[in-house]
C-alpha atoms as a PDB file:
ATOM      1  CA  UNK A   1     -54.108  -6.569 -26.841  1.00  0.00           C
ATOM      2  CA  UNK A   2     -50.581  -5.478 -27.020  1.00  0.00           C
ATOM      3  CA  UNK A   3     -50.223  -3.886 -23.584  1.00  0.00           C
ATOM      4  CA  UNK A   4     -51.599  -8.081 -22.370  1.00  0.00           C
ATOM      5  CA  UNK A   5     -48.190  -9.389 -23.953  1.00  0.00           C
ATOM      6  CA  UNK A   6     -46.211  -6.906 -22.229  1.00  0.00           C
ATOM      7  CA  UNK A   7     -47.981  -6.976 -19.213  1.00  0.00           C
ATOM      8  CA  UNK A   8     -47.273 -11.481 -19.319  1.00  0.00           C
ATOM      9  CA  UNK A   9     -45.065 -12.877 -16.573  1.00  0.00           C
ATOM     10  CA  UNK A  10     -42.600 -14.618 -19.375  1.00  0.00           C
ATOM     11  CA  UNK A  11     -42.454 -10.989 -20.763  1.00  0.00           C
ATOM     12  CA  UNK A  12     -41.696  -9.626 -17.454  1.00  0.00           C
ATOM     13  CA  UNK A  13     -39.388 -12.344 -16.773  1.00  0.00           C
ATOM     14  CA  UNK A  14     -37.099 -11.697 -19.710  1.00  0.00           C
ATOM     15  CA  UNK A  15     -37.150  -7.937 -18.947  1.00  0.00           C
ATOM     16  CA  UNK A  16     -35.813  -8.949 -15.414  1.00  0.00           C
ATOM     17  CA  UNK A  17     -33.209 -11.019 -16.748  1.00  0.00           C
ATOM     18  CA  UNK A  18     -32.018  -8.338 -19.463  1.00  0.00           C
ATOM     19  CA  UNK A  19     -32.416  -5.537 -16.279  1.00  0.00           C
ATOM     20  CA  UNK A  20     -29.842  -8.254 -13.919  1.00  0.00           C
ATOM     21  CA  UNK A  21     -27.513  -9.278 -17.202  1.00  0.00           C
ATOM     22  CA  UNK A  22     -26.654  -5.286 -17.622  1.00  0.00           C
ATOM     23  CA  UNK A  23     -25.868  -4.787 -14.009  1.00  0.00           C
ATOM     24  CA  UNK A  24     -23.579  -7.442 -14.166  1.00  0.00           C
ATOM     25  CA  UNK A  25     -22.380  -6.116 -17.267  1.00  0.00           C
ATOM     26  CA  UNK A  26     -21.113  -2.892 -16.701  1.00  0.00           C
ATOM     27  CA  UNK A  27     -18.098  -1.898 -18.359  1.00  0.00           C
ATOM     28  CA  UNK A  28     -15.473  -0.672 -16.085  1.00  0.00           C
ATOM     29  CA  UNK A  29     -12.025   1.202 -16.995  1.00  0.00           C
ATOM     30  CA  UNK A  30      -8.474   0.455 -14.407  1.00  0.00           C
ATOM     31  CA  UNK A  31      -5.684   3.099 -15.637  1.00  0.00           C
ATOM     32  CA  UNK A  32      -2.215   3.402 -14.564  1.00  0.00           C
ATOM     33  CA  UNK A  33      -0.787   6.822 -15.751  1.00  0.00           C
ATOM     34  CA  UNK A  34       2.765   5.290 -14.984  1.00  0.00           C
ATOM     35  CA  UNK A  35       2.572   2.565 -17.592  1.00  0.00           C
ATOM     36  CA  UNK A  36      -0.108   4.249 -19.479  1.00  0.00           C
ATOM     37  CA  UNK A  37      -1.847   1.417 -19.740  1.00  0.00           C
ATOM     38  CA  UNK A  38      -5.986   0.594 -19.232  1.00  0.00           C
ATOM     39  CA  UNK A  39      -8.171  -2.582 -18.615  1.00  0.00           C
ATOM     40  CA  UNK A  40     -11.495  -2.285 -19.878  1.00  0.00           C
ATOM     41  CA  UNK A  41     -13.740  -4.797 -18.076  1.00  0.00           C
ATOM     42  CA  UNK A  42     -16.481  -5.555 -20.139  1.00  0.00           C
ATOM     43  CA  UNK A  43     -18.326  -7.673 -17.085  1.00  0.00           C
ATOM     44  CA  UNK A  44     -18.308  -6.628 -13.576  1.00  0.00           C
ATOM     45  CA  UNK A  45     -15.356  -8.895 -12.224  1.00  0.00           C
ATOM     46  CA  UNK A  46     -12.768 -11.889 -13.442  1.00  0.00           C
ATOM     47  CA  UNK A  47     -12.143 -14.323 -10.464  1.00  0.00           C
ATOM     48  CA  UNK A  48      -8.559 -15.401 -10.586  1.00  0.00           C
ATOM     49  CA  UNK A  49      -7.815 -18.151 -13.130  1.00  0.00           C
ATOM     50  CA  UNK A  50     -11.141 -16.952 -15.314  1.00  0.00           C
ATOM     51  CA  UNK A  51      -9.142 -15.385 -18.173  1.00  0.00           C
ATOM     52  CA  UNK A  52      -7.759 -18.525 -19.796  1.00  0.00           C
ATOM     53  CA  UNK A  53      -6.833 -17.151 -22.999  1.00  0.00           C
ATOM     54  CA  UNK A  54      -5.046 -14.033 -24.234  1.00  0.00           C
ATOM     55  CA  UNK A  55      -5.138 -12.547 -27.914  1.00  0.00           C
ATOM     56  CA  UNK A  56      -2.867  -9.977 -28.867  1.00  0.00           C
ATOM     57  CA  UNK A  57      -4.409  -7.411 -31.525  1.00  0.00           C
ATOM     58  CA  UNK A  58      -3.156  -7.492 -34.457  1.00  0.00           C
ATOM     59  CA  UNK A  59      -1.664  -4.192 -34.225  1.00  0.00           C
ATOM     60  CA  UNK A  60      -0.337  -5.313 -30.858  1.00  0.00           C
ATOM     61  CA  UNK A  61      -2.018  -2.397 -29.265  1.00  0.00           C
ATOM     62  CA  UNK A  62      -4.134  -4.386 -26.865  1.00  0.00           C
ATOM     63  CA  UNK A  63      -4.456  -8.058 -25.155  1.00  0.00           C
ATOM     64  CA  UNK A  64      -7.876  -9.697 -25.669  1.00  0.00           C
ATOM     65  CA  UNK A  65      -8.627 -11.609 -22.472  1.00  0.00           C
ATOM     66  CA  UNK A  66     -11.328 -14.726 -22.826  1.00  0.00           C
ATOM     67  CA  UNK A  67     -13.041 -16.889 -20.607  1.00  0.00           C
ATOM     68  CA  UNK A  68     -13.235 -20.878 -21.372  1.00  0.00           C
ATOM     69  CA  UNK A  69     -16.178 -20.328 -23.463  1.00  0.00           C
ATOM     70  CA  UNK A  70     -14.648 -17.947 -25.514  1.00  0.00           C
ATOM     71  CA  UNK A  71     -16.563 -15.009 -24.440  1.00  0.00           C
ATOM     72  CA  UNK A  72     -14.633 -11.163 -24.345  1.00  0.00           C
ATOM     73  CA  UNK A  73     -14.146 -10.499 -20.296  1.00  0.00           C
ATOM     74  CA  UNK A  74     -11.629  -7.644 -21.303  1.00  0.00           C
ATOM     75  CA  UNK A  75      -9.002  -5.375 -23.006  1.00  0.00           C
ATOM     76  CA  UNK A  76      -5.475  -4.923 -21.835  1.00  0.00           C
ATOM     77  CA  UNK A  77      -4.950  -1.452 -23.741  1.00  0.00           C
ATOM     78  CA  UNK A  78      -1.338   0.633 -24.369  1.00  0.00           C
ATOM     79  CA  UNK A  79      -0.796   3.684 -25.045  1.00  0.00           C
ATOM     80  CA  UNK A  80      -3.869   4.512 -23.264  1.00  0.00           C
ATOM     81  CA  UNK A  81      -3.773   8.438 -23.286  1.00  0.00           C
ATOM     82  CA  UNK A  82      -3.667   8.359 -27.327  1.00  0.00           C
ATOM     83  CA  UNK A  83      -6.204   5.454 -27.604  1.00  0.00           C
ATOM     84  CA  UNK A  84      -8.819   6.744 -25.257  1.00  0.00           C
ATOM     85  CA  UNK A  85     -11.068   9.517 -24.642  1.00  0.00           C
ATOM     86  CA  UNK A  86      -9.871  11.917 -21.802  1.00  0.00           C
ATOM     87  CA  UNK A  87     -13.669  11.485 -20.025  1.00  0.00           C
ATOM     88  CA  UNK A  88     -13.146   8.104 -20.076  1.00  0.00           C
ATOM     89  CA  UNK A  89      -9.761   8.045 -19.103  1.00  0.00           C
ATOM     90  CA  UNK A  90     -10.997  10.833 -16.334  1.00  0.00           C
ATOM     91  CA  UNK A  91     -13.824   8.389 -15.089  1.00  0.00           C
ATOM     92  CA  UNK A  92     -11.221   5.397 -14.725  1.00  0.00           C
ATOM     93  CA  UNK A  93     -10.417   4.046 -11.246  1.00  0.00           C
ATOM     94  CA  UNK A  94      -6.495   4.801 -11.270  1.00  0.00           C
ATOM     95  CA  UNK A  95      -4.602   2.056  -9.822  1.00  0.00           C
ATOM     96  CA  UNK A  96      -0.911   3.809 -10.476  1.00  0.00           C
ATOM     97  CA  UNK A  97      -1.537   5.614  -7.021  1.00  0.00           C
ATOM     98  CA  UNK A  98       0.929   3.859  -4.173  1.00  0.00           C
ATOM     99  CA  UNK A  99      -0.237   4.226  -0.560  1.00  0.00           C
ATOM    100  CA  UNK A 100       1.831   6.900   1.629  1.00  0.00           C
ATOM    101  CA  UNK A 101       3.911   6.229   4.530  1.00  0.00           C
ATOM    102  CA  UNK A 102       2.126   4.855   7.528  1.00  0.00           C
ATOM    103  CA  UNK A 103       0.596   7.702   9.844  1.00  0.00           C
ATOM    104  CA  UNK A 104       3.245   8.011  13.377  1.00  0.00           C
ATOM    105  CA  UNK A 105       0.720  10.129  14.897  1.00  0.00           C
END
């Protein structure tokens, strides 16, 4: 009788949806060693203009950035390297890299 509910299409459908919602989902760390700063994306992109609000922390440690619905897109963080975990910070895309000179060969 269970495995019936389980096996029902709304049942399946929802398990679908919860499958596509944490793809979307997928946190995502930025750091720039320079600055020692990280953005922690808590969904997988924020068009331009989606971030309409920003909250400091109270400790001023990090910027809280909102959508129009109030819903967490991501964290601004300082002071990264102390506030972090070195795998994380390890597994971050670094964006403090600058390209090299052009190639003359």
């Amino acid at each position: 009788m269970i495995f019936d509910v389980v096996r029902s299409p709304e049942v399946q459908g929802l398990a679908r949806q919860v499958g596509e919602q944490r793809e979307r989902s997928a946190m995502r760390v930025e750091y720039d060693a320079r600055a020692d700063m990280a953005y922690i994306y808590l969904v997988d992109g924020i068009a331009p203009g989606e971030a309409v609000r920003q909250v400091p922390a109270e400790d001023d440690t990090a910027i809280l950035d909102y959508d129009a619905h109030g819903r967490l897109l991501g964290i601004e963080l300082f002071s990264a390297r102390r506030r972090l975990h070195p795998e994380l910070l390890a597994g971050a895309k670094r964006i403090d890299r600058e390209p090299g000179p052009p190639s003359t060969s």
